[in-house]
Each structure stands twice: as C-alpha cells, then as structure tokens.
C-alpha atoms as a PDB file:
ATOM      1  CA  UNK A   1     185.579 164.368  73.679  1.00  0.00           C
ATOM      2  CA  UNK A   2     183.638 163.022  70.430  1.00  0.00           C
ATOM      3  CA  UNK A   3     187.124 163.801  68.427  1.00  0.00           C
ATOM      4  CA  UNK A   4     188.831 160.732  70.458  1.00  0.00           C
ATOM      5  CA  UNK A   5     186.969 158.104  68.969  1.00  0.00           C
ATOM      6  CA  UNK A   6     188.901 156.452  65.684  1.00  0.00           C
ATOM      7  CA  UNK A   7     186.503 153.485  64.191  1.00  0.00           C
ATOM      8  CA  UNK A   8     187.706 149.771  64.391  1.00  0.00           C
ATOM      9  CA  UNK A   9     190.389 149.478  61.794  1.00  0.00           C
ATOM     10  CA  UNK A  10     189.080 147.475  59.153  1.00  0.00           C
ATOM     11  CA  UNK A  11     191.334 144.725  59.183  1.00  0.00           C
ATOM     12  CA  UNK A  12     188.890 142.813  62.570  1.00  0.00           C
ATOM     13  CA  UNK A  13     186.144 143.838  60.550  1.00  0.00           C
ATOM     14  CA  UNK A  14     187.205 141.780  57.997  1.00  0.00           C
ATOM     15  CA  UNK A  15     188.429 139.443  60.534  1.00  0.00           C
ATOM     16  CA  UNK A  16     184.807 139.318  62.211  1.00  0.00           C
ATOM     17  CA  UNK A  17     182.975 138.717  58.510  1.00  0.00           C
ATOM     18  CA  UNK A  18     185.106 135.982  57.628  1.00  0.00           C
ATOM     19  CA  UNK A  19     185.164 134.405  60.772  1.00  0.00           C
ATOM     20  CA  UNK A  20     181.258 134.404  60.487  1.00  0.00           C
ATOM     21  CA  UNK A  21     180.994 132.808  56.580  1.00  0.00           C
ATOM     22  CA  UNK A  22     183.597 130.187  58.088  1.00  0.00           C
ATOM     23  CA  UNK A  23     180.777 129.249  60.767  1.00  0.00           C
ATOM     24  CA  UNK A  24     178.126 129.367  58.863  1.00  0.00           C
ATOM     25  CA  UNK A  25     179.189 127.645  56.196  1.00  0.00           C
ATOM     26  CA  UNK A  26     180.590 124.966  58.756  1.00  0.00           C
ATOM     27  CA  UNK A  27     177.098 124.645  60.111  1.00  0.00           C
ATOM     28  CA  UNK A  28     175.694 124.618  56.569  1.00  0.00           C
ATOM     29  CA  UNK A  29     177.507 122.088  54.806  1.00  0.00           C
ATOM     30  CA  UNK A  30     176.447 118.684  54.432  1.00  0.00           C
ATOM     31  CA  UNK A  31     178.668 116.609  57.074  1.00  0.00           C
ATOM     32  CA  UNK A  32     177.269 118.254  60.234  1.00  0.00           C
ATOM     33  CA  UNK A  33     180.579 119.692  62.159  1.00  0.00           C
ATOM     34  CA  UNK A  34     181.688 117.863  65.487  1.00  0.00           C
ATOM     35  CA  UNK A  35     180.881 120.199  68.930  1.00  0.00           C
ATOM     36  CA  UNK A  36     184.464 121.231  68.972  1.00  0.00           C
ATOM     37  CA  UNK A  37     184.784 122.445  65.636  1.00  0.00           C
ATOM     38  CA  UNK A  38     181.545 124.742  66.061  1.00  0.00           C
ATOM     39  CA  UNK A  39     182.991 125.539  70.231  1.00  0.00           C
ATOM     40  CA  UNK A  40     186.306 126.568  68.503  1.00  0.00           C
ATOM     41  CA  UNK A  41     184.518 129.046  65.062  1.00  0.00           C
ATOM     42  CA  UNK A  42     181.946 130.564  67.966  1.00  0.00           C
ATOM     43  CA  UNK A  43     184.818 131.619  70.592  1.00  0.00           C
ATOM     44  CA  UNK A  44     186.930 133.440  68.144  1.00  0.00           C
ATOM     45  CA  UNK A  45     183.821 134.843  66.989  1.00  0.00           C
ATOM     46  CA  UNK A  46     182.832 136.033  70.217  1.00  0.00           C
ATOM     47  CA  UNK A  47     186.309 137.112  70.571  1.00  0.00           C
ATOM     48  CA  UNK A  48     186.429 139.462  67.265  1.00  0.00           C
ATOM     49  CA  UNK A  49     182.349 140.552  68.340  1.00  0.00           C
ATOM     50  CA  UNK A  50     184.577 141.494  71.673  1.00  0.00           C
ATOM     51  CA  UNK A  51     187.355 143.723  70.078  1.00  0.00           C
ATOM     52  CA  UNK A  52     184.874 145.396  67.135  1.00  0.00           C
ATOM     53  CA  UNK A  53     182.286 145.901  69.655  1.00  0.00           C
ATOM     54  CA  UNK A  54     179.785 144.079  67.904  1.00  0.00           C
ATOM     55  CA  UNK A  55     177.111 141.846  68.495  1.00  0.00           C
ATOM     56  CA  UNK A  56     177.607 142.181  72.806  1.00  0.00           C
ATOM     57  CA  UNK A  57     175.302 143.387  75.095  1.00  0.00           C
ATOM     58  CA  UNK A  58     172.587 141.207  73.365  1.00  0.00           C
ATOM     59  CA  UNK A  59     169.629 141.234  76.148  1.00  0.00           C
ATOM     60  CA  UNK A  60     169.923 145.315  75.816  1.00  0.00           C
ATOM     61  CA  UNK A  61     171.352 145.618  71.630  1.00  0.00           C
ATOM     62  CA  UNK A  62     167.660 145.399  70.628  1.00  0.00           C
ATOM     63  CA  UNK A  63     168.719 142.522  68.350  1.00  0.00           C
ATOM     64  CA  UNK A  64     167.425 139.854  69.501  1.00  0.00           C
ATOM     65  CA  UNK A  65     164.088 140.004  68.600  1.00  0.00           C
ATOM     66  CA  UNK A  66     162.827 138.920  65.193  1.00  0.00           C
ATOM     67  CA  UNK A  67     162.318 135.586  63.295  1.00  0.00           C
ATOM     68  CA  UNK A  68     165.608 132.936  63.381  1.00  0.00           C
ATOM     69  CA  UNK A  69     166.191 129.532  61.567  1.00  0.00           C
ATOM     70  CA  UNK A  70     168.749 127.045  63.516  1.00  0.00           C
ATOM     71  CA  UNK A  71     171.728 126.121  61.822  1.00  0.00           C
ATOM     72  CA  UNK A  72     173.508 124.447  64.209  1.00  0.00           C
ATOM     73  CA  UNK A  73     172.320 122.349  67.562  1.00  0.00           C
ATOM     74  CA  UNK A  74     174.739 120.413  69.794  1.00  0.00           C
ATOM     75  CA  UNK A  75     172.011 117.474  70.265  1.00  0.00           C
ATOM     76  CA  UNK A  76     168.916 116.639  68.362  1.00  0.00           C
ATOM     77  CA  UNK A  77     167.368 119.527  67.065  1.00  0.00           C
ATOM     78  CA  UNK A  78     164.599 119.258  69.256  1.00  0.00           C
ATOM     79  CA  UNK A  79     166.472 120.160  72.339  1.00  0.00           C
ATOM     80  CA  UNK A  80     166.649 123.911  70.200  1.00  0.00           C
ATOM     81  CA  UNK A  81     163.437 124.455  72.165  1.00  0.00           C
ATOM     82  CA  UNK A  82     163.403 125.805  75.919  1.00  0.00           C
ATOM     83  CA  UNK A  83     160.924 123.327  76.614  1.00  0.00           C
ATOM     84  CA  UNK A  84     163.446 120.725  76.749  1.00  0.00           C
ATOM     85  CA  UNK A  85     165.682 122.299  78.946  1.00  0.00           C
ATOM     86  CA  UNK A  86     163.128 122.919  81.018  1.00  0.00           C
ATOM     87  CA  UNK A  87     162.281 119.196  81.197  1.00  0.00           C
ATOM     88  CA  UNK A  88     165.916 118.695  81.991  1.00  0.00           C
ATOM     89  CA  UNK A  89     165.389 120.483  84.662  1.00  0.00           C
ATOM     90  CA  UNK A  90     162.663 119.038  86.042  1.00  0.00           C
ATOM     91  CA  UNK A  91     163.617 115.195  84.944  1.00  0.00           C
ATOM     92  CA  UNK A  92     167.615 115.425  85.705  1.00  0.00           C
ATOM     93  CA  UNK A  93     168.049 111.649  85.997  1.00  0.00           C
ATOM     94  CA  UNK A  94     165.511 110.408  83.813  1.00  0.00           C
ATOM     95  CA  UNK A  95     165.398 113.243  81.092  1.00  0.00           C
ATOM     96  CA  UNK A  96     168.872 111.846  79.142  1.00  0.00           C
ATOM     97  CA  UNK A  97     167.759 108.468  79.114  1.00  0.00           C
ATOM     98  CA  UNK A  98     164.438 109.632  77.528  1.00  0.00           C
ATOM     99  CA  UNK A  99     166.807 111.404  75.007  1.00  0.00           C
ATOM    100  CA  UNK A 100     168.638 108.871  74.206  1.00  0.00           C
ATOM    101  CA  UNK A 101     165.461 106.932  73.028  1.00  0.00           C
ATOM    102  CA  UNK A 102     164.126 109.123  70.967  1.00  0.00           C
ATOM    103  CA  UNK A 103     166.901 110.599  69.507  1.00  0.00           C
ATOM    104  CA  UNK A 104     168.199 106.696  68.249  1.00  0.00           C
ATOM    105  CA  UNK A 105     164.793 106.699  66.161  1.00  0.00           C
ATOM    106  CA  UNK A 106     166.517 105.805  63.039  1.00  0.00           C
ATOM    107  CA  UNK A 107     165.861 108.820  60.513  1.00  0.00           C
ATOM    108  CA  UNK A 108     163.389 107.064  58.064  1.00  0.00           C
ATOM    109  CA  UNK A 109     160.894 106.549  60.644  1.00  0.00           C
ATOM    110  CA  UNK A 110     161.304 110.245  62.485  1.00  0.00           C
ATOM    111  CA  UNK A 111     163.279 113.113  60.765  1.00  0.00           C
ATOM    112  CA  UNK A 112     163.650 116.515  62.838  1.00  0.00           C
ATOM    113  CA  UNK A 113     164.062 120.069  61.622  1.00  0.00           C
ATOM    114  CA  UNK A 114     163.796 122.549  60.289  1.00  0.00           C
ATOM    115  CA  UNK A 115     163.967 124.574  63.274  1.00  0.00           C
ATOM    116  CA  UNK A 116     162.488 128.433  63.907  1.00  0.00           C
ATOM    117  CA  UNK A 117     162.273 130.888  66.615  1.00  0.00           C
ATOM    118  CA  UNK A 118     160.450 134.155  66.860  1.00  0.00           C
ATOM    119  CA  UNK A 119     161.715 136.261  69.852  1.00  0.00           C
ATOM    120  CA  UNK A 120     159.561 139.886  70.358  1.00  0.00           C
ATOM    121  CA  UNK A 121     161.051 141.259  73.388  1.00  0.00           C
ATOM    122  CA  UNK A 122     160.569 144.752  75.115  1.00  0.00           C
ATOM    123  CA  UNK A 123     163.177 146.475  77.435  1.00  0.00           C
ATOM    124  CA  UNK A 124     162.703 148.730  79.904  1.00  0.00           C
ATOM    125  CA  UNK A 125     164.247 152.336  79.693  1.00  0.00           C
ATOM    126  CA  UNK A 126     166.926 151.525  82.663  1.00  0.00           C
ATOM    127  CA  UNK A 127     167.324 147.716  81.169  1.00  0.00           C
ATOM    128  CA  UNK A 128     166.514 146.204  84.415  1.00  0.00           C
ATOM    129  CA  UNK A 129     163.473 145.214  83.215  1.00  0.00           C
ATOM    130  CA  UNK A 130     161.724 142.826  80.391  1.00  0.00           C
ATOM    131  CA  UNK A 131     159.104 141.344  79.066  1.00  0.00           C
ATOM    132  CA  UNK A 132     158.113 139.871  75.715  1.00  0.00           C
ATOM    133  CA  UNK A 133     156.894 136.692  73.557  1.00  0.00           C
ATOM    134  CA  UNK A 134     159.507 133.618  72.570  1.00  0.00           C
ATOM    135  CA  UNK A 135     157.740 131.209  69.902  1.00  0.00           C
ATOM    136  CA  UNK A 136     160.179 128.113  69.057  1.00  0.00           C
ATOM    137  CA  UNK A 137     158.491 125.635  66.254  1.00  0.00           C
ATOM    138  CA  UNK A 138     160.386 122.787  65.196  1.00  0.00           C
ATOM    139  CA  UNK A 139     159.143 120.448  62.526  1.00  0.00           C
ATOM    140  CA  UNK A 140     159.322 116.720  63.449  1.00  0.00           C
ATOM    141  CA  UNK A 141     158.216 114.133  60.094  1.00  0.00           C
ATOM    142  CA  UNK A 142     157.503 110.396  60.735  1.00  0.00           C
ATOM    143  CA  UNK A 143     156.877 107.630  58.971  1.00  0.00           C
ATOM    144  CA  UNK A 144     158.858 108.796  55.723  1.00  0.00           C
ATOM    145  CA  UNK A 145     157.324 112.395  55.889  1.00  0.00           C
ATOM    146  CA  UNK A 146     154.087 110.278  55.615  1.00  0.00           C
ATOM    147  CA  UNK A 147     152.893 112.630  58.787  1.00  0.00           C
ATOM    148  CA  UNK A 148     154.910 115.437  59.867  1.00  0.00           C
ATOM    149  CA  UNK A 149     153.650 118.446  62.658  1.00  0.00           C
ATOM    150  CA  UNK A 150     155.393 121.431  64.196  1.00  0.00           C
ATOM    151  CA  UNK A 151     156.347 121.200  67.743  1.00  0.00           C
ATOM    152  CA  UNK A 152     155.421 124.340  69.221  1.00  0.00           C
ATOM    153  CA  UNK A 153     156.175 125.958  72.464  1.00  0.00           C
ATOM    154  CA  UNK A 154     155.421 129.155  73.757  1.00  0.00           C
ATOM    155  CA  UNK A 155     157.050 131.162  76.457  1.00  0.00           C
ATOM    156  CA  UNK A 156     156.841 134.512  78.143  1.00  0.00           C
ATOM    157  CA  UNK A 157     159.983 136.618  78.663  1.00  0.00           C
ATOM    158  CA  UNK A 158     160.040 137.185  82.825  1.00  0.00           C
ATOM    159  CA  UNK A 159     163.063 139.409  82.678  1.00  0.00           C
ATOM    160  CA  UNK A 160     166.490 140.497  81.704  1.00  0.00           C
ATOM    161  CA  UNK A 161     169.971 138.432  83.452  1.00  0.00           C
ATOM    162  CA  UNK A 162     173.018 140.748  82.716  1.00  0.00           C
ATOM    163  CA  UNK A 163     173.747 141.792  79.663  1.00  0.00           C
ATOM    164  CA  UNK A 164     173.606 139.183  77.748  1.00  0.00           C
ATOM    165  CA  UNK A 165     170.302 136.869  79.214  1.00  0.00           C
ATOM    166  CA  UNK A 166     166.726 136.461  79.099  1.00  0.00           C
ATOM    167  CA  UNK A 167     164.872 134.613  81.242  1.00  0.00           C
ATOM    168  CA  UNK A 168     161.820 132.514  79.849  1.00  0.00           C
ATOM    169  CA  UNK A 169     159.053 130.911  81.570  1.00  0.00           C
ATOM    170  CA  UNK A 170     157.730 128.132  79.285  1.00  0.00           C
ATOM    171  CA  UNK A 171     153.696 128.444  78.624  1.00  0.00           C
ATOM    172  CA  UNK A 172     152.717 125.533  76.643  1.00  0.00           C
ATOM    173  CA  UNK A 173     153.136 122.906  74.020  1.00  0.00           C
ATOM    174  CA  UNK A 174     151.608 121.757  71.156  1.00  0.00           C
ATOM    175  CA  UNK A 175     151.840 120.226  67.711  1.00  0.00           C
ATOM    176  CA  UNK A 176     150.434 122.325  65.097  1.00  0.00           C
ATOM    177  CA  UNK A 177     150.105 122.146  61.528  1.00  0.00           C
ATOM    178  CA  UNK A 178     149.569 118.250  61.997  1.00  0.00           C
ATOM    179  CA  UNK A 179     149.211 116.618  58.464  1.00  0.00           C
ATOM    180  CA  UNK A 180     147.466 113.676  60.254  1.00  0.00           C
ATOM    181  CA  UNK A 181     144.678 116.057  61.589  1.00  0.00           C
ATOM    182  CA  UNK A 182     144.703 117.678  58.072  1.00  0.00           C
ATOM    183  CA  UNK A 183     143.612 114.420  56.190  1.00  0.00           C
ATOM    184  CA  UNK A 184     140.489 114.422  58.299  1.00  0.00           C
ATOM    185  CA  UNK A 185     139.183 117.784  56.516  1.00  0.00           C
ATOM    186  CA  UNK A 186     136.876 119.629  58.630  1.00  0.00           C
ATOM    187  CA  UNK A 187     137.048 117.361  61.754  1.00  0.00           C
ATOM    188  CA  UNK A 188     141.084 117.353  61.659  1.00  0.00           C
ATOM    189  CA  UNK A 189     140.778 121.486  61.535  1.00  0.00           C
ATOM    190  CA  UNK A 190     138.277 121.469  64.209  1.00  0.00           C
ATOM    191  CA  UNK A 191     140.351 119.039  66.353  1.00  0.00           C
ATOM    192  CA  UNK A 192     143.174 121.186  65.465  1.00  0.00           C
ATOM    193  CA  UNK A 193     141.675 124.268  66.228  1.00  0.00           C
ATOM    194  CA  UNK A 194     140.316 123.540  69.695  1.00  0.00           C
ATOM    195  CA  UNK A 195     142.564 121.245  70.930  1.00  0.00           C
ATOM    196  CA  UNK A 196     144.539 122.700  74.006  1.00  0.00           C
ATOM    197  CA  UNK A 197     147.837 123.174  74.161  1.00  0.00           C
ATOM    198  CA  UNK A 198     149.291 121.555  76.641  1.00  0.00           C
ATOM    199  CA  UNK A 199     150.392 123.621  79.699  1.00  0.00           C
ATOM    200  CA  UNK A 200     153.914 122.084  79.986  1.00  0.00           C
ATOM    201  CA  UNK A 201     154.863 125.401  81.863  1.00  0.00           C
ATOM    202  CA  UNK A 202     152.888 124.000  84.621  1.00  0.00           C
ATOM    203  CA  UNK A 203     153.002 120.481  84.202  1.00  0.00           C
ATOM    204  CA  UNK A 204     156.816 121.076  84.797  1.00  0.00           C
ATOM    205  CA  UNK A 205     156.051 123.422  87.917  1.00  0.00           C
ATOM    206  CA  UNK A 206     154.393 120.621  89.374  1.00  0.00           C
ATOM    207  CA  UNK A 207     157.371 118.025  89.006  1.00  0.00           C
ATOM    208  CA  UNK A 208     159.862 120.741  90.489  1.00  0.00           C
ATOM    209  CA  UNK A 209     159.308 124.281  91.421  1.00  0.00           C
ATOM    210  CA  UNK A 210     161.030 126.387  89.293  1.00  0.00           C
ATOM    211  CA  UNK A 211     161.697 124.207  86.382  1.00  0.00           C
ATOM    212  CA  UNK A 212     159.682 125.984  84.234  1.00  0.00           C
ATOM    213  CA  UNK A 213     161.605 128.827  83.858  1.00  0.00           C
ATOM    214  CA  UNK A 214     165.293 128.926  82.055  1.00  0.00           C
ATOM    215  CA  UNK A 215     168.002 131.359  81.174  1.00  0.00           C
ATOM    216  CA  UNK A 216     168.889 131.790  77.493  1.00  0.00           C
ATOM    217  CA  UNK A 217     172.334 133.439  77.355  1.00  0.00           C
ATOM    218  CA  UNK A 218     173.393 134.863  74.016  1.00  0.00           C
ATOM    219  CA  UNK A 219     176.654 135.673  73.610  1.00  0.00           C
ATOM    220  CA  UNK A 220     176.687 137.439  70.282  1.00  0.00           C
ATOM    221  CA  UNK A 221     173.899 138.759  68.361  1.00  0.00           C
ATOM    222  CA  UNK A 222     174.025 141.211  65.246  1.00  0.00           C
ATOM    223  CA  UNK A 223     172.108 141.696  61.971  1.00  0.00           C
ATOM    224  CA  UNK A 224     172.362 138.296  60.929  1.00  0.00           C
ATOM    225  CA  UNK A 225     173.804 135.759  63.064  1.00  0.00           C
ATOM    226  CA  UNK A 226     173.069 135.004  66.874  1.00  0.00           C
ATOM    227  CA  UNK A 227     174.629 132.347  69.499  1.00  0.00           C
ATOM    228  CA  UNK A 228     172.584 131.066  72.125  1.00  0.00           C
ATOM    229  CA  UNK A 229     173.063 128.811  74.511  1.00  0.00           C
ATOM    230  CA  UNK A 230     171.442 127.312  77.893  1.00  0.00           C
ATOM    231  CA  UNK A 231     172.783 128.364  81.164  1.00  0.00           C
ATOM    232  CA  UNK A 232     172.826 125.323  82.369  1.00  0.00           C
ATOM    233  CA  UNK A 233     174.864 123.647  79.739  1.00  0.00           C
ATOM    234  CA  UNK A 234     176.357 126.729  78.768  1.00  0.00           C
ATOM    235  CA  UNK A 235     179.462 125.183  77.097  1.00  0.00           C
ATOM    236  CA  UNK A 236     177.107 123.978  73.856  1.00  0.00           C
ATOM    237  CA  UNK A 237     176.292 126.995  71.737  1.00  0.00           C
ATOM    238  CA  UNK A 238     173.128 127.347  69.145  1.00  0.00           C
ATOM    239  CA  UNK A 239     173.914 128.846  66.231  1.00  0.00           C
ATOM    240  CA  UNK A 240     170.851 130.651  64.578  1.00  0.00           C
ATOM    241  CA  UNK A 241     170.516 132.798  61.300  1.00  0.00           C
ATOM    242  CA  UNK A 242     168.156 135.814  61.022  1.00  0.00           C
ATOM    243  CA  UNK A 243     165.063 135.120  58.510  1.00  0.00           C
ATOM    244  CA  UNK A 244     163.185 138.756  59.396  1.00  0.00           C
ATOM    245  CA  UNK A 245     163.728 141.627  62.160  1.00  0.00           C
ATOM    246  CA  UNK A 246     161.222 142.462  64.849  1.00  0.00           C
ATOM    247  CA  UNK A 247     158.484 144.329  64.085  1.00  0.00           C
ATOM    248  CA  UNK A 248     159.448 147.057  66.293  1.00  0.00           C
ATOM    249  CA  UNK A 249     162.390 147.705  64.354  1.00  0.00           C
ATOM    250  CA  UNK A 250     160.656 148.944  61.402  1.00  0.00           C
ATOM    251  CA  UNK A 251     157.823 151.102  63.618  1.00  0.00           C
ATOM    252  CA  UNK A 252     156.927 154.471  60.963  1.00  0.00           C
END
C-alpha cells in the first residue's frame, strides 16, 4: 500500500544536484568542453535522473514545454535547430560538406548564438497521442555584428515516440528581426512583415519524402535543465536551460 513507499534518500539527491551544477557549469564556462566531457556529465546524469526518478518519462512529464536557452551543442549552434537535421536528412552526402563551409566562416565575419527554443506541447489523456507548437530561433551576426537576424523555424508536433520522443514536422524558415531590413525604416518593416517564410517543411518533402519530419529524444527533463538529442545522431546530446515554463503550467 501507500505506507511502502520511503522517498529517495537524500544522499542521490544531492548526487543528482551536483552532478547538474558540474554540467552546467562545464557548458558555461569559457573554454567550450570537448563532446566527451559533456557525453560523460550527461550519462551519469541520466543515470542519477534514473535512480531518483527524476526528469524520465519526458514526452509524458509535462516538462517539456516552455521557453529554453542552449548551453551546449555538439556542432555549430545552428544545427540546435530541427531544420538542420531535417536537411541532413534530405542532403545525406552533400549536407556535411555544406557544414563544413559554413561552419569554417571565421568568427569576425559570422558569429552564431545565442540559441532559444519554445516547445508548447499537448498530450493526450492515454499519452498515445500529441500535438503542439516547437519555435527554435537562433541568432546568427555578420560582418562584426554590423547585421545580425534570428534564424527561425517553426514546426508542428505530429506525435509522441515512447516515452521519451516527439516527433516534429518542420513548417518553415525565416530570418526575423533582420537589422539589415531594420535600417530601411518603413520599407525594411514592410519587407519584413510580408515576406514569406520559407516553406522548408516542404521544400525538404520534395528532395526526399519524409525528410521533413524528425524525432527529438530527450532523455532527461526537469524544472530546469533538459537533454535533447536527434535520433539519428543520438550519441550527441543538447544541453538546454529553462528561461520560463509553459503557459499551461500556470492555467488559474
């Protein structure tokens, strides 16, 4: 009965809050950490998440959704975004090459990040079901800062995989908030305004059936800290930081 249950002893508790100011203060701190330092913090998190019982079960925990900053991405920040592992999937031999390129843009001339996410997603009762909104902006600066825009790319949650995924099917792309459009006044807002984003989601439909649509697994989610990665290079984890909870959390 209820008297059986005795609470995690404190001890992996503690274990499970330290472990998490170690990685975030190894994603934090100025030197970025190598892959294998962050692969190495995030499995004995996931671990400790394991034994307390926190943080699992993250498509059904309720949460996921809410507004995240990235602290810590295994490539270019960029590749944060679902778009771009859509695009793997679509470009598999080409896409790294393309990579490469840009990401060897020396940093004066193009300078990536910060990075955000806003995830709103709904559950069905028997948690077979989902659906739901997944926003991802990333800020990309040129020239110095000189012109800088936010990369955004919206996708619709198509459903739930397991316990711990969400499939996404990618929407569209488009750079908002461009400072290059801004310096035009009222013809850079209307530009702005009413240019369309670009349907990527389809674009990339076009190229290869199916490649619009990806699985974000994440293998630990709580209050304040979540680890994502893509299926399909599941062995490189995101590391994201809560900025605000879902709105549906705070429903009166």
């Amino acid at each position: 009965g209820g008297d059986d249950y005795t609470s995690p002893p404190g001890s992996a508790v503690e274990e499970l809050e330290s472990c998490k100011a170690d990685l975030v203060r190894s994603c934090t701190q100025l030197d970025k950490p190598s892959l294998e330092q962050v692969q190495d913090l995030v499995s004995e998190l996931e671990m400790l998440g394991e034994q307390v019982g926190v943080g699992q079960a993250s498509s059904l925990g309720g949460l996921l959704s809410g507004e995240w900053e990235l602290l810590y991405s295994p490539e270019d920040v960029t590749r944060s975004s679902p778009f771009f592992w859509a695009f793997r999937k679509a470009f598999p031999d080409e896409s790294d090459q393309i990579f490469d390129i840009t990401d060897a843009i020396p940093a004066p001339i193009k300078e990536v990040g910060p990075a955000n996410q806003h995830i709103d997603l709904e559950v069905s009762n028997d948690g077979r079901s989902a659906s739901g909104s997944f926003v991802s902006r990333v800020k990309v600066a040129t020239l110095g800062g000189m012109a800088t825009s936010i990369m955004t790319t919206r996708a619709s949650i198509v459903g739930v995989e397991g316990l711990d995924g969400i499939r996404l099917r990618i929407e569209s792309t488009k750079p908002e908030e461009s400072t290059i459009l801004e310096k035009l006044g009222p013809l850079g807002e209307f530009l702005s305004t009413n240019a369309p984003p670009f349907p990527s989601g389809d674009a990339l439909e076009q190229v290869a059936p199916g490649s619009s649509e990806v699985v974000m697994r994440t293998t630990f989610c709580d209050e304040g800290l979540r680890i994502s990665r893509n299926e399909d290079r599941f062995s490189e984890p995101f590391v994201w930081r809560r900025k605000a909870f879902g709105s549906s959390d705070f429903e009166i």
